[in-house]
Protein backbone atom coordinates (compact mmCIF):
# COMPACT_ATOMS: atom_id res chain seq x y z
CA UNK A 1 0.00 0.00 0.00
CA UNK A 2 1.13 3.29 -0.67
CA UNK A 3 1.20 5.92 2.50
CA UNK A 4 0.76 9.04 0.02
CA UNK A 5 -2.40 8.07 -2.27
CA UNK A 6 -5.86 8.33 -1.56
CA UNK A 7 -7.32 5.39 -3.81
CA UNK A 8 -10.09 3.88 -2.53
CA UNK A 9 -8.69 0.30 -2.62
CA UNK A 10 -5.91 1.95 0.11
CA UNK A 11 -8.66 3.45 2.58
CA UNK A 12 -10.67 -0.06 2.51
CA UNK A 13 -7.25 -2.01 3.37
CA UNK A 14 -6.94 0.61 6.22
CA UNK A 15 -9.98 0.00 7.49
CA UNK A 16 -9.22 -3.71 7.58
CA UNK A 17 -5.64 -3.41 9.18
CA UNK A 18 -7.89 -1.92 12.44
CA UNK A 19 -9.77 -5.53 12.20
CA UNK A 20 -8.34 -8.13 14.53
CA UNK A 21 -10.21 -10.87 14.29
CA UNK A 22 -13.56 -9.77 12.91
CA UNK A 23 -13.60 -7.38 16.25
CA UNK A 24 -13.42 -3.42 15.20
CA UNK A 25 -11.11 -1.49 17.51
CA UNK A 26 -13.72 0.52 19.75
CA UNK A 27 -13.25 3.51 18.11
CA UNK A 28 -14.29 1.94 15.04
CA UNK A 29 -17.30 0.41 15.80
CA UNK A 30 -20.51 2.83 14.23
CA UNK A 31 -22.78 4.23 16.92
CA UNK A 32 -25.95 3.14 17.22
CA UNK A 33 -28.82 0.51 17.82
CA UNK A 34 -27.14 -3.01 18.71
CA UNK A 35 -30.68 -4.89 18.52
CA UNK A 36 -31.66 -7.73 15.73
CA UNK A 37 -32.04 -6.17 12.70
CA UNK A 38 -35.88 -7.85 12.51
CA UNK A 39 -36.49 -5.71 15.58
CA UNK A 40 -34.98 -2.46 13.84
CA UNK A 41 -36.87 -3.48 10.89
CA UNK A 42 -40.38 -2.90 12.42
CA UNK A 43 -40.70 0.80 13.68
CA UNK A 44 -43.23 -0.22 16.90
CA UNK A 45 -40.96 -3.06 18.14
CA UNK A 46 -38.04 -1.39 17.68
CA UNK A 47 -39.29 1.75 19.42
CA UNK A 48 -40.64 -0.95 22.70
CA UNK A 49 -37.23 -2.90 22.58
CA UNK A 50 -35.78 0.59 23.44
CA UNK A 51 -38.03 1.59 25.92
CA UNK A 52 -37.15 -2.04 27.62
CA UNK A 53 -33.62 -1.38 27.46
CA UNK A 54 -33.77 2.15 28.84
CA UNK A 55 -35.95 0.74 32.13
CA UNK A 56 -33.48 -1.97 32.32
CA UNK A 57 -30.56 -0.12 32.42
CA UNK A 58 -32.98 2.80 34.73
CA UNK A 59 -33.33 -0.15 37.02
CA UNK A 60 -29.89 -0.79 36.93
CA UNK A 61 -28.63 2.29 37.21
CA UNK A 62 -30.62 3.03 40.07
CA UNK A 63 -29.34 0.10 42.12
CA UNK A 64 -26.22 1.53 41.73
CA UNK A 65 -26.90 4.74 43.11
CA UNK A 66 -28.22 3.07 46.15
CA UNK A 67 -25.21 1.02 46.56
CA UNK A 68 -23.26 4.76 46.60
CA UNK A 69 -24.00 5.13 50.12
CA UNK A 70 -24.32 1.47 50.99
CA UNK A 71 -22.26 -1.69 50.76
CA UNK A 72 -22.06 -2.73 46.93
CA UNK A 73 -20.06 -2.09 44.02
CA UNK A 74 -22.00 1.30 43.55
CA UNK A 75 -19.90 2.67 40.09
CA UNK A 76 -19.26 -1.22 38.23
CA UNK A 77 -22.81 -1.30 38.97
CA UNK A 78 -24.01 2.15 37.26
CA UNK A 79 -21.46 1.66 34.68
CA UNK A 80 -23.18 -1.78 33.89
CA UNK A 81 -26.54 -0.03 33.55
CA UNK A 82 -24.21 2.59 31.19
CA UNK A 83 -23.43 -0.45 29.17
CA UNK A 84 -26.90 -1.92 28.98
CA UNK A 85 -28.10 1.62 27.63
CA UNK A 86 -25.15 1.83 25.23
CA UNK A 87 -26.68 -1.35 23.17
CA UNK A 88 -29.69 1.01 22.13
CA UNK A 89 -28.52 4.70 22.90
CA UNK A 90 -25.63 6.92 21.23
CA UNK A 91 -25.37 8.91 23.95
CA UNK A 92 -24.53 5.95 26.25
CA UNK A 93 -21.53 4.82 23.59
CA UNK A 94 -20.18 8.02 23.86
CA UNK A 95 -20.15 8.65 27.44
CA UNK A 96 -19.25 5.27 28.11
CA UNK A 97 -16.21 6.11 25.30
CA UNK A 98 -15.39 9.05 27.00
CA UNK A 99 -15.18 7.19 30.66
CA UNK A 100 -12.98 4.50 28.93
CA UNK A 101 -10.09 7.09 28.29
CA UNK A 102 -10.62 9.13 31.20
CA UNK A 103 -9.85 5.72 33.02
CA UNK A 104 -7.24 4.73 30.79
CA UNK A 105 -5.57 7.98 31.15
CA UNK A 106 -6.10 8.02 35.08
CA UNK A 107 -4.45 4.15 35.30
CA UNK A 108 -1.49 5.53 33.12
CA UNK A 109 -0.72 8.38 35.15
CA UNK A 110 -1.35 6.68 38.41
CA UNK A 111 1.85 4.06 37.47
CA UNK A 112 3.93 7.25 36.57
CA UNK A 113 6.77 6.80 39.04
CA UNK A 114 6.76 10.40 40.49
CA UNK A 115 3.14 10.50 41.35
CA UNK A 116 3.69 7.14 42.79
CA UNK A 117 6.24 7.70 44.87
CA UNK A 118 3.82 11.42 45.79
CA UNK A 119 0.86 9.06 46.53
CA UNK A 120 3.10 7.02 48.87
CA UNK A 121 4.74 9.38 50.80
CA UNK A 122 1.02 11.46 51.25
CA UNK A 123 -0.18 8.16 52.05
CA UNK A 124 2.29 7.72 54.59
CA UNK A 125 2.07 11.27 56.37
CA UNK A 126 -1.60 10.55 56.54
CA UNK A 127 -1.35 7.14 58.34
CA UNK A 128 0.91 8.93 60.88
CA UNK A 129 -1.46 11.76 61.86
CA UNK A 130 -4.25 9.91 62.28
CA UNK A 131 -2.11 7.62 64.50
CA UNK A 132 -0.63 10.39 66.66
CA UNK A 133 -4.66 11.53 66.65
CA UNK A 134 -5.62 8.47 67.79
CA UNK A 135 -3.22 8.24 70.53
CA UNK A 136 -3.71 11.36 71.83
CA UNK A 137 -7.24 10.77 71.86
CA UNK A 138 -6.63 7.38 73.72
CA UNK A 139 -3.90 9.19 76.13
CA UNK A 140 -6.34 11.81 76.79
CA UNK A 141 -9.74 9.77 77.10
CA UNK A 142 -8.55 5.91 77.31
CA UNK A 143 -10.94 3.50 76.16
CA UNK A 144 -14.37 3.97 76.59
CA UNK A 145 -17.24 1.66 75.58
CA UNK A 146 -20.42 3.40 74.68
CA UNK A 147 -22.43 1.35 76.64
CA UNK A 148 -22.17 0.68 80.54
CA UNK A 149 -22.31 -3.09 81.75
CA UNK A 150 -22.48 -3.01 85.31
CA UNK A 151 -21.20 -6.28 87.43
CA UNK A 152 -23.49 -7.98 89.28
């Protein structure tokens, strides 16, 4: 292939160099619908296959919400309900797009040395305030239980 033309032949091979597998790279892939094409083919049941997937992925993201506060993978769970509503919606692909590099980017600059070695030494200087809080407070106070059990 030659890098300076612009024959069609050249753009299709492109296009299949990004192919491994059969799988489009994600920023490949079209937007759009991801349901049967004899559901997209009839107007009303493609219009009541979306409304299912957007209370699915309602209900979905709404348990994850309530596991923000509470014990539960709260975000895996909403971004699950993200991905659920990214089969039928475009706006879901491209948020969930835009999360994916955020993430990526985050994860890359997390393993740069520097703000490793940062995070570890604020990590550190935290641990031993709170433990020179903590003693003080048990130096001060001692040990109290908040409830009073009287022998008998």
């Amino acid at each position: 292939m030659n890098t300076g033309s612009n024959e069609p032949g050249d753009v299709a091979m492109a296009a299949e160099e990004t192919e491994v597998d059969g799988v489009k790279d994600d920023s490949e892939q079209g937007l759009g619908s991801k349901a049967p094409e004899f559901i997209k083919a009839r107007r009303v049941l493609h219009l009541s296959w979306q409304v299912g997937v957007f209370i699915i992925g309602l209900a979905i993201v709404g348990a994850g919400i309530v596991m923000l506060p509470l014990p539960g993978p709260g975000w895996v769970v909403i971004f699950g309900g993200m991905a659920v509503w990214a089969t039928e919606f475009v706006w879901a692909q491209l948020v969930l797009r835009w999360t994916k590099r955020k993430v990526t980017e985050a994860a890359q600059k997390a393993l740069d040395p520097k703000v490793r070695r940062r995070n570890i030494i604020l990590t550190s200087i935290g641990l031993v305030i709170i433990g020179v809080l903590v003693g003080i407070y048990l130096w001060k106070f001692g040990i109290v239980m908040p409830w009073k059990i009287k022998d008998q």
